[in-house]
PDB file of N, CA and C in Angstrom:
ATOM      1  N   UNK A   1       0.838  -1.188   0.000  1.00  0.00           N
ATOM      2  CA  UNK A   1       0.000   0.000   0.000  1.00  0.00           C
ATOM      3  C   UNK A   1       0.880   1.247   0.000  1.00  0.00           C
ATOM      4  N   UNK A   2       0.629   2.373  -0.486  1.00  0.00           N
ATOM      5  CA  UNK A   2       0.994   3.398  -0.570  1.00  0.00           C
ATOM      6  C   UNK A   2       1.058   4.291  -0.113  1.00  0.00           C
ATOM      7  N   UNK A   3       1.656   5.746   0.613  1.00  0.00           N
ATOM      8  CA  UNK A   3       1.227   6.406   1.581  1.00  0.00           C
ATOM      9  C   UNK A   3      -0.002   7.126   1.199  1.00  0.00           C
ATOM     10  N   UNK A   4      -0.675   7.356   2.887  1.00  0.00           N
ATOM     11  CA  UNK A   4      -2.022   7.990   2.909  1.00  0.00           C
ATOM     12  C   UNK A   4      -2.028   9.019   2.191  1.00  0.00           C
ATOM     13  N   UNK A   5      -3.049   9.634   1.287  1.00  0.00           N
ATOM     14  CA  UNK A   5      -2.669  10.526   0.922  1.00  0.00           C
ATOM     15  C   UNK A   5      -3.343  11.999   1.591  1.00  0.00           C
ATOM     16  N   UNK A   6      -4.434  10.886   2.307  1.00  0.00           N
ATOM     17  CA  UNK A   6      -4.876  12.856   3.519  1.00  0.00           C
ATOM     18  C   UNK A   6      -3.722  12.823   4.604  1.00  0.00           C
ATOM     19  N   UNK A   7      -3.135  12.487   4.689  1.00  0.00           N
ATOM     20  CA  UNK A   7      -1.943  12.567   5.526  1.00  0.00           C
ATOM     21  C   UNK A   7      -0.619  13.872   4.617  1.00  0.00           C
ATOM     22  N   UNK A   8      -0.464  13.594   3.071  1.00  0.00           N
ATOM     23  CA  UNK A   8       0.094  14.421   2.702  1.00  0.00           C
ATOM     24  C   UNK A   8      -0.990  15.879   2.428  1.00  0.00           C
ATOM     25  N   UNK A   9      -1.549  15.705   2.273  1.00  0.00           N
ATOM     26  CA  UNK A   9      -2.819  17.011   2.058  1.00  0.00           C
ATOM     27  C   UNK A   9      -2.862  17.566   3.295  1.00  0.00           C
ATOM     28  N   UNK A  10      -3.277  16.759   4.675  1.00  0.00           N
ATOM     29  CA  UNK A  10      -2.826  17.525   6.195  1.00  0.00           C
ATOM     30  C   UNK A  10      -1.464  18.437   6.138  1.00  0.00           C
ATOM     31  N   UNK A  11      -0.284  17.817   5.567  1.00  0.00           N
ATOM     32  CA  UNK A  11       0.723  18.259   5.625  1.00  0.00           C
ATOM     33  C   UNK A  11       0.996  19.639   4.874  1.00  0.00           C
ATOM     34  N   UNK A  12       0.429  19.269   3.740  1.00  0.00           N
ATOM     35  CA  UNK A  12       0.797  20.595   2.412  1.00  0.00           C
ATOM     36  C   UNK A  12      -0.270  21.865   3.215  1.00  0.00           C
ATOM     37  N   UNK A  13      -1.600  21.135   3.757  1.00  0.00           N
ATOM     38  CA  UNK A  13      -2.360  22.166   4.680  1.00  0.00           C
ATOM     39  C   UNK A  13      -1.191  22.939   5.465  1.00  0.00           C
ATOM     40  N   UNK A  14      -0.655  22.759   6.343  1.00  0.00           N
ATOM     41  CA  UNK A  14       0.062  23.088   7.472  1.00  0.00           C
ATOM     42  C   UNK A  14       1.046  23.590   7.150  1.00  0.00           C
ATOM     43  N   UNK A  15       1.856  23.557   6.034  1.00  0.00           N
ATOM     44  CA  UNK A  15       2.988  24.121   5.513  1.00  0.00           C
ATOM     45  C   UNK A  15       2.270  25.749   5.040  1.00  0.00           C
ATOM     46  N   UNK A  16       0.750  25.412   4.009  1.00  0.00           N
ATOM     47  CA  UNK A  16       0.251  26.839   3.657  1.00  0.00           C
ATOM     48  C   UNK A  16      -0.079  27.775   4.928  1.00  0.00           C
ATOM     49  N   UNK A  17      -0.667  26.962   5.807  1.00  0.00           N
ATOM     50  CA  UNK A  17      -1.319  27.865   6.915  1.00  0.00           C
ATOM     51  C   UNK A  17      -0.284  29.018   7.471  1.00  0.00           C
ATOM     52  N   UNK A  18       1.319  28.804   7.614  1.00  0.00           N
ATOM     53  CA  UNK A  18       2.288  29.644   7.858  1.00  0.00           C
ATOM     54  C   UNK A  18       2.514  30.973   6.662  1.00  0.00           C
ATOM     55  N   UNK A  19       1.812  30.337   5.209  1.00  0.00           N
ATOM     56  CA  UNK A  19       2.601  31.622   4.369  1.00  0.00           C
ATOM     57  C   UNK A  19       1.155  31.979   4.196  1.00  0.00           C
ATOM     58  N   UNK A  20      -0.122  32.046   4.447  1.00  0.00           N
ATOM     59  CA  UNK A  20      -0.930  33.085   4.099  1.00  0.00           C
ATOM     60  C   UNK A  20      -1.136  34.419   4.604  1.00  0.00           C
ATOM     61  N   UNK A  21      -1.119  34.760   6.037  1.00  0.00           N
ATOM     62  CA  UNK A  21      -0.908  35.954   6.411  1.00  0.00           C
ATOM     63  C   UNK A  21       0.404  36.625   5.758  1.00  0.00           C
ATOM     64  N   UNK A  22       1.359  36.121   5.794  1.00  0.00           N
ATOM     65  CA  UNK A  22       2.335  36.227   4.750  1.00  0.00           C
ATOM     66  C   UNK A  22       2.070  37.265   3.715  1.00  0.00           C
ATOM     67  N   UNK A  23       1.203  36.454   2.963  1.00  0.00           N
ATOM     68  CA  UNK A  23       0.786  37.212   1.600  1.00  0.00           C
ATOM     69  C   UNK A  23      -0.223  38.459   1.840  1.00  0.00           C
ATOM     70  N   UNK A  24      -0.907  38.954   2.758  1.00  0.00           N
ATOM     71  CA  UNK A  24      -1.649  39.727   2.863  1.00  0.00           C
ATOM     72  C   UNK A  24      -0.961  40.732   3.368  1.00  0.00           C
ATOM     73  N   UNK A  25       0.478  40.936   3.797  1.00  0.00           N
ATOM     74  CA  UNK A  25       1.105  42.433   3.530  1.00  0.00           C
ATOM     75  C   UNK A  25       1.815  42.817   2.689  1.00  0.00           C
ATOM     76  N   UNK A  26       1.318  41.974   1.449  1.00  0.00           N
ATOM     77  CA  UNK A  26       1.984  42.848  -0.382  1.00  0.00           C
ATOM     78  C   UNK A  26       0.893  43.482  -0.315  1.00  0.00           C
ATOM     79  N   UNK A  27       1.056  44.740  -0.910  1.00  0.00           N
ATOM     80  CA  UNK A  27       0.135  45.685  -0.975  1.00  0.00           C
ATOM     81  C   UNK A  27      -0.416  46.029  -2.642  1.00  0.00           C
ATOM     82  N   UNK A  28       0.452  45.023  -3.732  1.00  0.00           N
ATOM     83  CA  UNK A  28       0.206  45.101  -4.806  1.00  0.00           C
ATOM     84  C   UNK A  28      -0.233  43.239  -5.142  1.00  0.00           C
ATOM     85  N   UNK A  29      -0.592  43.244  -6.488  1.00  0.00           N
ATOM     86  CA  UNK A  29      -1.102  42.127  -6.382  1.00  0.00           C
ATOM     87  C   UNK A  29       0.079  41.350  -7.533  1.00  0.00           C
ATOM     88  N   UNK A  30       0.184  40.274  -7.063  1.00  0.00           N
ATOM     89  CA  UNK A  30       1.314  39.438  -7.280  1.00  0.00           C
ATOM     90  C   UNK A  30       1.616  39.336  -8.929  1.00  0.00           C
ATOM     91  N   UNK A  31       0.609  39.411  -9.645  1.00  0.00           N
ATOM     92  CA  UNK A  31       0.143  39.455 -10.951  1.00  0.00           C
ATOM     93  C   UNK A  31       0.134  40.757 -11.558  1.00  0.00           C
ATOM     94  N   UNK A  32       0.755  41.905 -11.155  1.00  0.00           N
ATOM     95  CA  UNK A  32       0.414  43.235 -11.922  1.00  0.00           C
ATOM     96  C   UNK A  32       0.875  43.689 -12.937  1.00  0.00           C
ATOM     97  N   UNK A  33       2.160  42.428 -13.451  1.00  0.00           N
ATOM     98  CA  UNK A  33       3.116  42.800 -14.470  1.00  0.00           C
ATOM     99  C   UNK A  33       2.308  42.255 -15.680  1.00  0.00           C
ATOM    100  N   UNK A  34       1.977  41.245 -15.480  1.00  0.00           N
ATOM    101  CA  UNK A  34       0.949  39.942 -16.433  1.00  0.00           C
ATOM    102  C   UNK A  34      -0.331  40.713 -16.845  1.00  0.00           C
ATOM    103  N   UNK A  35      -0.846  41.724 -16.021  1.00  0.00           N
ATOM    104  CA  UNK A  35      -2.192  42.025 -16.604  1.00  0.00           C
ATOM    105  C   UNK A  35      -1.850  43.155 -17.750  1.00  0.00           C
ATOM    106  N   UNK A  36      -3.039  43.443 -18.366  1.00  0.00           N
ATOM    107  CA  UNK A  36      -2.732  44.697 -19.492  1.00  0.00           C
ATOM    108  C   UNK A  36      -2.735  45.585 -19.074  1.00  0.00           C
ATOM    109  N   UNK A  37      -2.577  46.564 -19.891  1.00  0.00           N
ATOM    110  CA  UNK A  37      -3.043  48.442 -19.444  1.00  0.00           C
ATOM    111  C   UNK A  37      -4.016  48.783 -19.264  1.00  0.00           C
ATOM    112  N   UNK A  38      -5.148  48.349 -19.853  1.00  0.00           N
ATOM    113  CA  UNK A  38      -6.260  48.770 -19.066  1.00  0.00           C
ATOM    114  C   UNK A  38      -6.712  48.379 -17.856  1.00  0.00           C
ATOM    115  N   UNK A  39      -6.414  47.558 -17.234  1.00  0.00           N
ATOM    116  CA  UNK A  39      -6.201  46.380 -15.938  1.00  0.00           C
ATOM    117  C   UNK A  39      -5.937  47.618 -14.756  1.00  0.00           C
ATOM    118  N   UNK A  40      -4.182  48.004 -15.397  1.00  0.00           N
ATOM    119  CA  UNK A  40      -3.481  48.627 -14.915  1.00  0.00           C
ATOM    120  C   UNK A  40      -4.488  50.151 -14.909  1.00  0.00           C
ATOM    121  N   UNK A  41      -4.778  50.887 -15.847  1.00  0.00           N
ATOM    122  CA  UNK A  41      -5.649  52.099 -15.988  1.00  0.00           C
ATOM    123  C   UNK A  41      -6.447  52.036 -15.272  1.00  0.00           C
ATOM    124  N   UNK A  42      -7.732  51.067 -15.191  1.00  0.00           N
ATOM    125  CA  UNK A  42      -8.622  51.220 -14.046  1.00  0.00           C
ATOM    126  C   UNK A  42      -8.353  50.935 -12.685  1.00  0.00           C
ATOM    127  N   UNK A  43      -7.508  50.446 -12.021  1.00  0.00           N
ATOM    128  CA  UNK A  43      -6.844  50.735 -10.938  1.00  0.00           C
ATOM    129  C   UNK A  43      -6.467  51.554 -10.504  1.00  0.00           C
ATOM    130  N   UNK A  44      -5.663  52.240 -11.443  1.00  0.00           N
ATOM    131  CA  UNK A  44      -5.234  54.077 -11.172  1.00  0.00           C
ATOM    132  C   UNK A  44      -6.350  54.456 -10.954  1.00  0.00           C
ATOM    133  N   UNK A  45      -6.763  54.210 -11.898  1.00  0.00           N
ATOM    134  CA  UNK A  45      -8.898  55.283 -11.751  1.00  0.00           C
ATOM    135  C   UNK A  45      -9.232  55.275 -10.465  1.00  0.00           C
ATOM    136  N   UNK A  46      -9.199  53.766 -10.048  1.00  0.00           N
ATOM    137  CA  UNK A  46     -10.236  53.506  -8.711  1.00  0.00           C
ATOM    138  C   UNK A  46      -9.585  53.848  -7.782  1.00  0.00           C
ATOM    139  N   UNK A  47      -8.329  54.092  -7.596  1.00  0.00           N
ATOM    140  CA  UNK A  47      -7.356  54.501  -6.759  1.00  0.00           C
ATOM    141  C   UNK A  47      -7.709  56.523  -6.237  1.00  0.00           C
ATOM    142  N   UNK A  48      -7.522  56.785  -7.893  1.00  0.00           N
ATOM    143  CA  UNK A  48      -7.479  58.380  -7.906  1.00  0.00           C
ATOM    144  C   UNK A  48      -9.152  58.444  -7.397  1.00  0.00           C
ATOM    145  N   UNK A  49     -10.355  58.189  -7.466  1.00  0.00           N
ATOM    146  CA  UNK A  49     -11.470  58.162  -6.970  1.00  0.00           C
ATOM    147  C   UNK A  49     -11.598  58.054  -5.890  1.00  0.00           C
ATOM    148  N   UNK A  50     -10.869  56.808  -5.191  1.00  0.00           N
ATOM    149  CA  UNK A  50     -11.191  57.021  -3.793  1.00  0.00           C
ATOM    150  C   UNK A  50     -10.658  57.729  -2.665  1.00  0.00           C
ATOM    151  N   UNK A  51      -9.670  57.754  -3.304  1.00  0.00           N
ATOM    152  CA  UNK A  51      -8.542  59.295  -2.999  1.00  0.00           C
ATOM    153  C   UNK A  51      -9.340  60.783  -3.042  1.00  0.00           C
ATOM    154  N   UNK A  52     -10.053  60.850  -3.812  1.00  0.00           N
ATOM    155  CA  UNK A  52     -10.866  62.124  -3.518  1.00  0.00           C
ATOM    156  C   UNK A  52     -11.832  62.053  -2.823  1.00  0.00           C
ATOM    157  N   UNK A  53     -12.770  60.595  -3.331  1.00  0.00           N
ATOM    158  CA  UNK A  53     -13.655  61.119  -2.612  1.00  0.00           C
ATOM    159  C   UNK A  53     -13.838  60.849  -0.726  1.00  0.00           C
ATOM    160  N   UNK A  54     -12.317  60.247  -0.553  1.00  0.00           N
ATOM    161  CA  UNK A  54     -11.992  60.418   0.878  1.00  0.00           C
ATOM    162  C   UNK A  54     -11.613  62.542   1.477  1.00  0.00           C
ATOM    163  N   UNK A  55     -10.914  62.637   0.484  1.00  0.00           N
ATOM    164  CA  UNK A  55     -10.427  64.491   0.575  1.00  0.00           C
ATOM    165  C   UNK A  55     -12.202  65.006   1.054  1.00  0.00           C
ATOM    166  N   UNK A  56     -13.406  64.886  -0.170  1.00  0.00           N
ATOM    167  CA  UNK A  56     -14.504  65.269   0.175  1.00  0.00           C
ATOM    168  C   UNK A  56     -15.133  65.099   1.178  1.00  0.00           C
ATOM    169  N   UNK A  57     -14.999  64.010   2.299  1.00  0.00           N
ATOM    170  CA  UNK A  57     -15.435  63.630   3.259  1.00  0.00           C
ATOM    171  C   UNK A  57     -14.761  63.951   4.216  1.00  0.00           C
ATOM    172  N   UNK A  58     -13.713  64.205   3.744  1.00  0.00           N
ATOM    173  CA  UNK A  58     -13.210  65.095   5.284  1.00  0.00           C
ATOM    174  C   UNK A  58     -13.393  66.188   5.395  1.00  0.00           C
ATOM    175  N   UNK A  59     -13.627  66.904   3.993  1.00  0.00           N
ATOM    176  CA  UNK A  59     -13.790  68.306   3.671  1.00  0.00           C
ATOM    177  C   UNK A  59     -15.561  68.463   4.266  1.00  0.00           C
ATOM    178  N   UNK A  60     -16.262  67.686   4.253  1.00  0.00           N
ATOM    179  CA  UNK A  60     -17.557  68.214   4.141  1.00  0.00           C
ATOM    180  C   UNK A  60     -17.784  67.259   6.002  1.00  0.00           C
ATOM    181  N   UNK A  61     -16.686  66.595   6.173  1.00  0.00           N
ATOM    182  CA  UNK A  61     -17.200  66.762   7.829  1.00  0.00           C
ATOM    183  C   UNK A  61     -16.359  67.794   8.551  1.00  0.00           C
ATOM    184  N   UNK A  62     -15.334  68.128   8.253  1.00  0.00           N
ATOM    185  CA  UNK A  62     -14.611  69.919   8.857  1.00  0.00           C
ATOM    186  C   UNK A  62     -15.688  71.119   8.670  1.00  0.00           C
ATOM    187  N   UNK A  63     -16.143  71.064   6.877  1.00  0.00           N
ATOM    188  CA  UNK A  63     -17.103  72.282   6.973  1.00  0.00           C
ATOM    189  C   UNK A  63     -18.955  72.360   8.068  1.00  0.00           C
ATOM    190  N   UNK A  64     -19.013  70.802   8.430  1.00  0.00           N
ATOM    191  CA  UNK A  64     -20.258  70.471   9.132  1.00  0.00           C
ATOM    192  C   UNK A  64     -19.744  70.932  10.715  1.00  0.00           C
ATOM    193  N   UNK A  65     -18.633  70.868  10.866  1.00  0.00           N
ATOM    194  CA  UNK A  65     -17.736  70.930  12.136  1.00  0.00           C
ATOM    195  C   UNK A  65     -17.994  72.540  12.405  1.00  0.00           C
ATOM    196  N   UNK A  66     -17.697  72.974  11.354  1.00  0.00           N
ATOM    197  CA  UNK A  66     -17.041  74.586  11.327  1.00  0.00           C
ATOM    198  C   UNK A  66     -18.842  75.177  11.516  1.00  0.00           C
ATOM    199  N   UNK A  67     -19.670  74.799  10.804  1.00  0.00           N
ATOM    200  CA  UNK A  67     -20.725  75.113  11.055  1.00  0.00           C
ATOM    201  C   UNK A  67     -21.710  74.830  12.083  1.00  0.00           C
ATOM    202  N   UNK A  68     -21.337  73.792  13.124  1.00  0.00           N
ATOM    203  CA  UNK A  68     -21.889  73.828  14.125  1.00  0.00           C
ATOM    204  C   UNK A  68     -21.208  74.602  15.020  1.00  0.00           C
ATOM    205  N   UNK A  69     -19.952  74.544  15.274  1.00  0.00           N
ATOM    206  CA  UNK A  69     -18.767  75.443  16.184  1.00  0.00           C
ATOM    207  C   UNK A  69     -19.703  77.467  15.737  1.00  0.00           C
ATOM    208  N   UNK A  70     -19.624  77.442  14.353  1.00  0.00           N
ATOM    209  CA  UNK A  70     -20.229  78.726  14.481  1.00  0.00           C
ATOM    210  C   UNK A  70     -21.710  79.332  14.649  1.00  0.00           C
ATOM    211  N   UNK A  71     -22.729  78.232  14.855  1.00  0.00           N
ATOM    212  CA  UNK A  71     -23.723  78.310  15.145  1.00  0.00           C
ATOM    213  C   UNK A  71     -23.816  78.228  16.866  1.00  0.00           C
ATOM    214  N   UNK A  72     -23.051  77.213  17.415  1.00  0.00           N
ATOM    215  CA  UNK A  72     -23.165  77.038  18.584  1.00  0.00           C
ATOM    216  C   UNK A  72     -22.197  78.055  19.586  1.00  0.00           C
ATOM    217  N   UNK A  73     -21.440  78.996  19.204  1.00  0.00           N
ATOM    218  CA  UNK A  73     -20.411  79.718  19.439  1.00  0.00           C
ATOM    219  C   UNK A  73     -21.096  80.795  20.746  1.00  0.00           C
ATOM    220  N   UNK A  74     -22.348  81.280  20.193  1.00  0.00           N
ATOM    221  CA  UNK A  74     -22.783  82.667  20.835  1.00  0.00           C
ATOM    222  C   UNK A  74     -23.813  81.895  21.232  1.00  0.00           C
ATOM    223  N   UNK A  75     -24.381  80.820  21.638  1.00  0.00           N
ATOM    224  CA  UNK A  75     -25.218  80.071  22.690  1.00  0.00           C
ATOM    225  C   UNK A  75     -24.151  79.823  24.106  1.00  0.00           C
ATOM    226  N   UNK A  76     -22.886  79.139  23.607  1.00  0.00           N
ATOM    227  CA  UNK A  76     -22.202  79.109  24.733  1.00  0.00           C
ATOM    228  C   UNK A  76     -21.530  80.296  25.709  1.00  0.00           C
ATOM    229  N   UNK A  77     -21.443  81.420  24.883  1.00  0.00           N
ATOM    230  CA  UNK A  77     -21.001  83.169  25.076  1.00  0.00           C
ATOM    231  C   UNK A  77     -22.066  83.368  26.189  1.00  0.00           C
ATOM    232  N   UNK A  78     -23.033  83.291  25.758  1.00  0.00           N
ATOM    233  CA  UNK A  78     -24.319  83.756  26.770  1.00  0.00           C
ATOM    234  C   UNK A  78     -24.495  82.731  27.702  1.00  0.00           C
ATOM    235  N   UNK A  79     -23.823  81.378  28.289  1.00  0.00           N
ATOM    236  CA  UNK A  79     -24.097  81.018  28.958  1.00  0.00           C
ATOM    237  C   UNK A  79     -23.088  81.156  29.897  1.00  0.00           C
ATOM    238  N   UNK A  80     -21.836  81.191  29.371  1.00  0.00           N
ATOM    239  CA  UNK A  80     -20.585  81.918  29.832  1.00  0.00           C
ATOM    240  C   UNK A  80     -20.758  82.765  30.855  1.00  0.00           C
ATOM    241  N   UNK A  81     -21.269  84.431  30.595  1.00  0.00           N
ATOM    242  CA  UNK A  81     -21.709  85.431  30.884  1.00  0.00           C
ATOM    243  C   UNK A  81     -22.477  85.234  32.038  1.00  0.00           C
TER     244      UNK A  81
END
């Protein structure tokens, strides 16, 4: 008889289980040379998109900030007083 072979499959398991976290701090994907330019293009895209529309969300919770600070400014003055 031949060796078990879920015995080698347990094994090849247990060898992967060490390199997968591994792989989850490349921050590019292992394949980026292999894909085409447009691959490559819409990535930039989705990249430059979420890049702004993170800028807008900070921008429009500072200006929500700025507008309660100046609404609420001369409620706290008079309680000050």
């Amino acid at each position: 008889m031949g060796p078990d072979r879920g015995d080698n499959d347990r094994a090849r398991a247990e060898q992967m289980e060490g390199t997968m976290p591994a792989s989850w701090r490349f921050r590019t994907d292992p394949w980026w040379d292999v894909e085409g330019r447009g691959v490559k293009r819409e990535r930039l895209h989705r990249r430059i998109v979420g890049g702004l529309a993170f800028v807008v969300a900070v921008a429009a919770c500072g200006l929500t900030a700025a507008a309660w600070v100046s609404e609420l400014t001369p409620l706290f003055q008079r309680l000050a007083w």
